[in-house]
PDB file of N, CA and C in Angstrom:
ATOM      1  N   UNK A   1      -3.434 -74.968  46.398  1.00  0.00           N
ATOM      2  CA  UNK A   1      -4.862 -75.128  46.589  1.00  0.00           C
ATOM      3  C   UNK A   1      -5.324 -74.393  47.852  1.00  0.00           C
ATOM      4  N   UNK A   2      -4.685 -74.481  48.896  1.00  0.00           N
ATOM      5  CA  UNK A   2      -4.906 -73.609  50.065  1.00  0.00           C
ATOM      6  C   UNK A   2      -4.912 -71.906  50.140  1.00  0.00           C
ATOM      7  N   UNK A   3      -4.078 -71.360  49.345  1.00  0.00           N
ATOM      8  CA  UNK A   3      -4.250 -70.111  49.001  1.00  0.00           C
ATOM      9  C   UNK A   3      -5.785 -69.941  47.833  1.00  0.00           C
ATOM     10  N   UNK A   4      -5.709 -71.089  47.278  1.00  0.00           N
ATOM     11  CA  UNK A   4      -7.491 -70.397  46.050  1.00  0.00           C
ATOM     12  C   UNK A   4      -7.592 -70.637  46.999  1.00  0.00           C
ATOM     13  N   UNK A   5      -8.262 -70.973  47.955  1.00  0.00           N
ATOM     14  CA  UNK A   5      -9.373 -71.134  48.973  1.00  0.00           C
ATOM     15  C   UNK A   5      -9.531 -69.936  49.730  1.00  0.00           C
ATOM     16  N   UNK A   6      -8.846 -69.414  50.287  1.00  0.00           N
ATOM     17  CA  UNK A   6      -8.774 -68.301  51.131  1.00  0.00           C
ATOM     18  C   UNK A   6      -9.046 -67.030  50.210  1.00  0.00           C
ATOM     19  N   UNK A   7      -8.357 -67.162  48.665  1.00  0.00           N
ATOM     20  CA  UNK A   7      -8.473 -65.895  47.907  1.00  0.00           C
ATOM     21  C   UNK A   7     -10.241 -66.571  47.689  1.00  0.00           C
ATOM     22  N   UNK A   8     -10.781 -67.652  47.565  1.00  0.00           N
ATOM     23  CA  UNK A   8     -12.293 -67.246  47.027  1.00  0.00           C
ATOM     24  C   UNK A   8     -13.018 -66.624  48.209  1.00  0.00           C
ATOM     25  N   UNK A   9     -12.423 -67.261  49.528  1.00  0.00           N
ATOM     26  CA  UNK A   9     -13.397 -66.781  51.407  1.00  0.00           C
ATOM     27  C   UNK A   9     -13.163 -65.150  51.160  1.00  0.00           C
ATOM     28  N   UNK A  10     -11.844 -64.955  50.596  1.00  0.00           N
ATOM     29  CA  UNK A  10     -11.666 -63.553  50.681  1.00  0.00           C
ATOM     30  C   UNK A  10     -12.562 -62.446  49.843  1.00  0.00           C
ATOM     31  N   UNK A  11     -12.992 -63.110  48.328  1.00  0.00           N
ATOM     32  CA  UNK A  11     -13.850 -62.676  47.401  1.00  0.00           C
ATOM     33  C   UNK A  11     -15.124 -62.609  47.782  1.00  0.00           C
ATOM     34  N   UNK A  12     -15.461 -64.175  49.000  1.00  0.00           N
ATOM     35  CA  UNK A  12     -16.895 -63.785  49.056  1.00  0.00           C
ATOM     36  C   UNK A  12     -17.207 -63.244  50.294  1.00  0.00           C
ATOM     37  N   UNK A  13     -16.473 -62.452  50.839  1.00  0.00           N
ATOM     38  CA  UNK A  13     -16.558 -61.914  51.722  1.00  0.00           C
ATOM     39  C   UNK A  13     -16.571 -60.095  51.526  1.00  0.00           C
ATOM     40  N   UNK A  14     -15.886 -59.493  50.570  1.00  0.00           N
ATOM     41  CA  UNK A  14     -15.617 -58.486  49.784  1.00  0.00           C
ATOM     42  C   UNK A  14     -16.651 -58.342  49.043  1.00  0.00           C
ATOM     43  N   UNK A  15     -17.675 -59.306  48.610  1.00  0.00           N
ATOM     44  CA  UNK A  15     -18.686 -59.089  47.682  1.00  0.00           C
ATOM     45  C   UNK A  15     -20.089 -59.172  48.928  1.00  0.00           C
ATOM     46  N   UNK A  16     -19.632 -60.106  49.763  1.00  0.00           N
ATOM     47  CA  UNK A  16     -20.993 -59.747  50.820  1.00  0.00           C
ATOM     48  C   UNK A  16     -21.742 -61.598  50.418  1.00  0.00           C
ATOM     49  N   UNK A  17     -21.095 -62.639  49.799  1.00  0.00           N
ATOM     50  CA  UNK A  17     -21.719 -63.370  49.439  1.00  0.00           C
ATOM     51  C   UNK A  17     -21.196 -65.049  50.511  1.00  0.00           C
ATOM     52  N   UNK A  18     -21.072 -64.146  51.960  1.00  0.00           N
ATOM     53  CA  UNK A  18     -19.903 -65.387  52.612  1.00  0.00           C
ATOM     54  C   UNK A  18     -21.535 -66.700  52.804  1.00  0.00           C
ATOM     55  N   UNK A  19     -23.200 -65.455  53.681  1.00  0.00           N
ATOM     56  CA  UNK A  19     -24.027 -66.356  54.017  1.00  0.00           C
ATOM     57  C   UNK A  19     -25.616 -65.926  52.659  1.00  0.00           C
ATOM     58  N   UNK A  20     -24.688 -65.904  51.640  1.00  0.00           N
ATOM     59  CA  UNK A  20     -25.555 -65.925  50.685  1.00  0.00           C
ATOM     60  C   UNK A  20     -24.793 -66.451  49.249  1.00  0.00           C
ATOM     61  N   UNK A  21     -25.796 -67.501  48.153  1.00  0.00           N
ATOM     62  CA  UNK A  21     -25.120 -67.683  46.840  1.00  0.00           C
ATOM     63  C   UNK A  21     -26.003 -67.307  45.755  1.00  0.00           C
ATOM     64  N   UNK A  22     -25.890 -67.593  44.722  1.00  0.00           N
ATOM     65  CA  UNK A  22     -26.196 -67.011  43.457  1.00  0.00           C
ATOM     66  C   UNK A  22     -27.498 -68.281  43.065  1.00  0.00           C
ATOM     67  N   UNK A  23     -27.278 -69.579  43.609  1.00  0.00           N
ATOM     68  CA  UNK A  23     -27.907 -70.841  43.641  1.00  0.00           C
ATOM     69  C   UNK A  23     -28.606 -71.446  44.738  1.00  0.00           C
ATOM     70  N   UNK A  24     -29.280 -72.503  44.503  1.00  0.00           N
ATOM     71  CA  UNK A  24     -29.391 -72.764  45.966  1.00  0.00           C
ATOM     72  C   UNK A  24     -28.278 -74.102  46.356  1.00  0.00           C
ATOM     73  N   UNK A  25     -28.146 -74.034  47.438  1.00  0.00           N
ATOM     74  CA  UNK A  25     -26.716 -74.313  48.863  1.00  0.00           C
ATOM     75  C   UNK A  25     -27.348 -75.256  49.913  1.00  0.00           C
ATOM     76  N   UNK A  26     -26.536 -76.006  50.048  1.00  0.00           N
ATOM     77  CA  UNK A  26     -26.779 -76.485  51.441  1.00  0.00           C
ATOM     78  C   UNK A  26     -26.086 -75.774  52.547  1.00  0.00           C
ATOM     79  N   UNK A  27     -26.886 -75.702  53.807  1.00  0.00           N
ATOM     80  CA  UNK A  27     -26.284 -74.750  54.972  1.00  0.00           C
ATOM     81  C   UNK A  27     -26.153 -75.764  55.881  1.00  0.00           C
ATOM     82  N   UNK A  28     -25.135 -75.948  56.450  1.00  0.00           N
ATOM     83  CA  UNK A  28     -25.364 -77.359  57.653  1.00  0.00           C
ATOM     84  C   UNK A  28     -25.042 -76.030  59.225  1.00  0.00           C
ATOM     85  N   UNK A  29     -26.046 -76.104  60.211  1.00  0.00           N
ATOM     86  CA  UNK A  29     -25.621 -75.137  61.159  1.00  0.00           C
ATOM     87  C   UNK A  29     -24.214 -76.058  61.851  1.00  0.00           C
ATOM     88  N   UNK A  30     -22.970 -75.291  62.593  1.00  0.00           N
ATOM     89  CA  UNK A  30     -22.034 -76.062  63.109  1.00  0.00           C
ATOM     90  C   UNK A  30     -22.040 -76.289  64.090  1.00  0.00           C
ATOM     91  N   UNK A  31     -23.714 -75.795  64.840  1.00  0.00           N
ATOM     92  CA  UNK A  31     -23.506 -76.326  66.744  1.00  0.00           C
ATOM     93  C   UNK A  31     -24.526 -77.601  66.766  1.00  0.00           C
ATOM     94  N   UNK A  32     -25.792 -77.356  65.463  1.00  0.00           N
ATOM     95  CA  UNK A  32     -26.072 -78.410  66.276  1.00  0.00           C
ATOM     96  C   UNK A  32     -26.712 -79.906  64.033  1.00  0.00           C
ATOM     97  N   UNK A  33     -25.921 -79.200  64.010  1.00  0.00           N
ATOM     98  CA  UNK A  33     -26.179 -80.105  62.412  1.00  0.00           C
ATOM     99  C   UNK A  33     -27.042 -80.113  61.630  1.00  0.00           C
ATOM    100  N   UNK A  34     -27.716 -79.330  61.979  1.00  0.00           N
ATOM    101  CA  UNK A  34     -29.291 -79.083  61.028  1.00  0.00           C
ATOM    102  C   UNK A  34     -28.897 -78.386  59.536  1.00  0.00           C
ATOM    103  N   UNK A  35     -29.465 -79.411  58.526  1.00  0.00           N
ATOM    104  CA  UNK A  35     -29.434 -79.102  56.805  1.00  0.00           C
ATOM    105  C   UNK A  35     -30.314 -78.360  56.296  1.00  0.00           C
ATOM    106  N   UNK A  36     -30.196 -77.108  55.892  1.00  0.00           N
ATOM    107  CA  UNK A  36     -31.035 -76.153  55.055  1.00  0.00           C
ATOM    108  C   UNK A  36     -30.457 -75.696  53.661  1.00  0.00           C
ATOM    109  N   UNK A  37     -31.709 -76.205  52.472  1.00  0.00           N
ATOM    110  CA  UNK A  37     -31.020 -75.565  51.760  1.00  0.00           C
ATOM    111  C   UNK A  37     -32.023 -74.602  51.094  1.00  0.00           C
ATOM    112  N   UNK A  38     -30.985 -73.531  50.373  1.00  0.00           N
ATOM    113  CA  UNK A  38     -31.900 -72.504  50.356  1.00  0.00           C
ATOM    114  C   UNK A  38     -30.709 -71.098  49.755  1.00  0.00           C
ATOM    115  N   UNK A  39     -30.916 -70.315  48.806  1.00  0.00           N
ATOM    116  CA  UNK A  39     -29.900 -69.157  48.163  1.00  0.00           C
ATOM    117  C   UNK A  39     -28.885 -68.976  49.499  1.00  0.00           C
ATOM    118  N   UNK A  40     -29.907 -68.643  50.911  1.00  0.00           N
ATOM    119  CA  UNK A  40     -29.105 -67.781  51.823  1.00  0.00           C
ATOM    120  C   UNK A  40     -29.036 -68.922  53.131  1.00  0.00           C
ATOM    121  N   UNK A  41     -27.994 -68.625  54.331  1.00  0.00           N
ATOM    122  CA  UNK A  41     -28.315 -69.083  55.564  1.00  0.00           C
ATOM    123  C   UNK A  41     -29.460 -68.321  55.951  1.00  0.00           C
ATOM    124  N   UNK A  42     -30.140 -69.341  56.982  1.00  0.00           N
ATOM    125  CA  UNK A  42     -31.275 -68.887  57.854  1.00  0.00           C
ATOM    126  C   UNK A  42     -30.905 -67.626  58.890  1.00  0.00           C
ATOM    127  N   UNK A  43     -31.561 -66.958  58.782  1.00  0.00           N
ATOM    128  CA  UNK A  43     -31.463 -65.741  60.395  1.00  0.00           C
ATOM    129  C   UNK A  43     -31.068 -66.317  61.425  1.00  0.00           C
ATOM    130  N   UNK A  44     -31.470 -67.886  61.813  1.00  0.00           N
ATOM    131  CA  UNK A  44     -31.537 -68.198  62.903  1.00  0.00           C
ATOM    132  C   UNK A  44     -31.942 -69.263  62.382  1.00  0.00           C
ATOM    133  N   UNK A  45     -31.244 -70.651  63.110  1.00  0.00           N
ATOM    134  CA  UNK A  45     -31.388 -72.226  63.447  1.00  0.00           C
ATOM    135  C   UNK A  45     -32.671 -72.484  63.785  1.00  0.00           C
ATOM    136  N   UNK A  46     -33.587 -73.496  63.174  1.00  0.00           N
ATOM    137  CA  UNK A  46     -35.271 -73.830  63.419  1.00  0.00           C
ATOM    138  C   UNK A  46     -34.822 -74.667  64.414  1.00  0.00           C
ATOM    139  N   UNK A  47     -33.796 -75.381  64.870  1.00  0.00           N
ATOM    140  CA  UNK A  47     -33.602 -76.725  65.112  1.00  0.00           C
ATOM    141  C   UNK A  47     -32.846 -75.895  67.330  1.00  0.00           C
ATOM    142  N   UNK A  48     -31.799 -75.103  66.928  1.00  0.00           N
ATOM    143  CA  UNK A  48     -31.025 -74.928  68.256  1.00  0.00           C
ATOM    144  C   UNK A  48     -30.740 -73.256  68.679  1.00  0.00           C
ATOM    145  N   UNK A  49     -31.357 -72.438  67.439  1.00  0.00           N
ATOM    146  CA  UNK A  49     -31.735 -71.296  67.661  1.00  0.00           C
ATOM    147  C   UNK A  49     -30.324 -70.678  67.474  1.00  0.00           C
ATOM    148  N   UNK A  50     -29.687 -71.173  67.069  1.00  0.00           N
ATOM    149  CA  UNK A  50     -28.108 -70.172  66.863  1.00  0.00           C
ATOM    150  C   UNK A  50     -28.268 -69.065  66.009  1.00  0.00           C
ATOM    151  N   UNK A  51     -27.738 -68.522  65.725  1.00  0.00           N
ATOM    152  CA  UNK A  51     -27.368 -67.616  64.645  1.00  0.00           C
ATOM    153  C   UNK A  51     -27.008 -67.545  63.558  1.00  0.00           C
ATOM    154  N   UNK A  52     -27.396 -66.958  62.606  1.00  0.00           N
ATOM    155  CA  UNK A  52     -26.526 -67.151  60.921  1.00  0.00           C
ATOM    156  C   UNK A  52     -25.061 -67.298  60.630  1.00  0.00           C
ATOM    157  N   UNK A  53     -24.608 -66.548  62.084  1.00  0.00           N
ATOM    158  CA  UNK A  53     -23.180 -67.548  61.659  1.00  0.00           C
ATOM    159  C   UNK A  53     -22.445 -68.180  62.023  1.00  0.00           C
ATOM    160  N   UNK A  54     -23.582 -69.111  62.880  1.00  0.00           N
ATOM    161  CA  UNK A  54     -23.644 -70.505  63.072  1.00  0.00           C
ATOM    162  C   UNK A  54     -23.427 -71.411  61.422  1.00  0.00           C
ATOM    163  N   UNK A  55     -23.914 -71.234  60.397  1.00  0.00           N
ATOM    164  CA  UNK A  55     -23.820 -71.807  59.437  1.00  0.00           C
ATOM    165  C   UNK A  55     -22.915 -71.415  58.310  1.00  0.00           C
ATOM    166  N   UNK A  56     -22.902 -72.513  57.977  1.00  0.00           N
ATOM    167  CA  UNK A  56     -21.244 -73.115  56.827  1.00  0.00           C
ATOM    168  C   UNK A  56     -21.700 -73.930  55.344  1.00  0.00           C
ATOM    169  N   UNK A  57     -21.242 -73.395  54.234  1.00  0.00           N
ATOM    170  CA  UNK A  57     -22.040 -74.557  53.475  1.00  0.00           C
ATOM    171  C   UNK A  57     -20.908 -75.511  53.724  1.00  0.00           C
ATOM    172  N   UNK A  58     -22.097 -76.738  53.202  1.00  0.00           N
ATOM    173  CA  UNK A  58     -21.438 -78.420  52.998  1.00  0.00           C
ATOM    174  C   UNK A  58     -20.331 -78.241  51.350  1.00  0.00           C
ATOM    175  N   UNK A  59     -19.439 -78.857  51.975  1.00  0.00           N
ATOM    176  CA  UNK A  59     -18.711 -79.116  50.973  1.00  0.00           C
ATOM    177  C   UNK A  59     -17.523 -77.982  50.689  1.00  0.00           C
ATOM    178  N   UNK A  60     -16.716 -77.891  49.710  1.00  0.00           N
ATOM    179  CA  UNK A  60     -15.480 -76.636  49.760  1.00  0.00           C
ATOM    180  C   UNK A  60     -16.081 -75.494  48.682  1.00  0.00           C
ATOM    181  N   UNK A  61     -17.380 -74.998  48.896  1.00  0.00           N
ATOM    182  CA  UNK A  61     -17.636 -74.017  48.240  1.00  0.00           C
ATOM    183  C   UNK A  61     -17.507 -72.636  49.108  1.00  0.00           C
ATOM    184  N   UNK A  62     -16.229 -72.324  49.472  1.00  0.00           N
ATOM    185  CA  UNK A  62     -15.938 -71.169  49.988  1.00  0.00           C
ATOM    186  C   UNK A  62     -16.664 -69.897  49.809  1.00  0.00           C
TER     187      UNK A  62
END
């Protein structure tokens, strides 16, 4: 199970789809916890001003 995981980070990373999905996603930022959901991460945190990759989706959708 630990290798699919890395081969899907690896796929969606090769396709360009690490801070974007096909659906809409929850984005939780990781500095300061703020929930967006939405196809893509935000440019930038409304909440602590971080950066897009500041954010991670919720859950193991690599």
């Amino acid at each position: 199970q630990h290798e699919k995981r890395y081969l899907n980070l690896l796929e969606n990373i090769e396709k360009g789809r690490v801070f974007r999905r096909e659906s809409v996603a929850k984005w939780k930022c990781r500095n300061c916890g703020y929930i967006h959901e939405g196809i893509e991460a935000l440019e930038e945190c409304p909440a602590c001003a971080h950066p897009k990759t500041y954010f991670e989706l919720l859950g193991e959708n690599y």
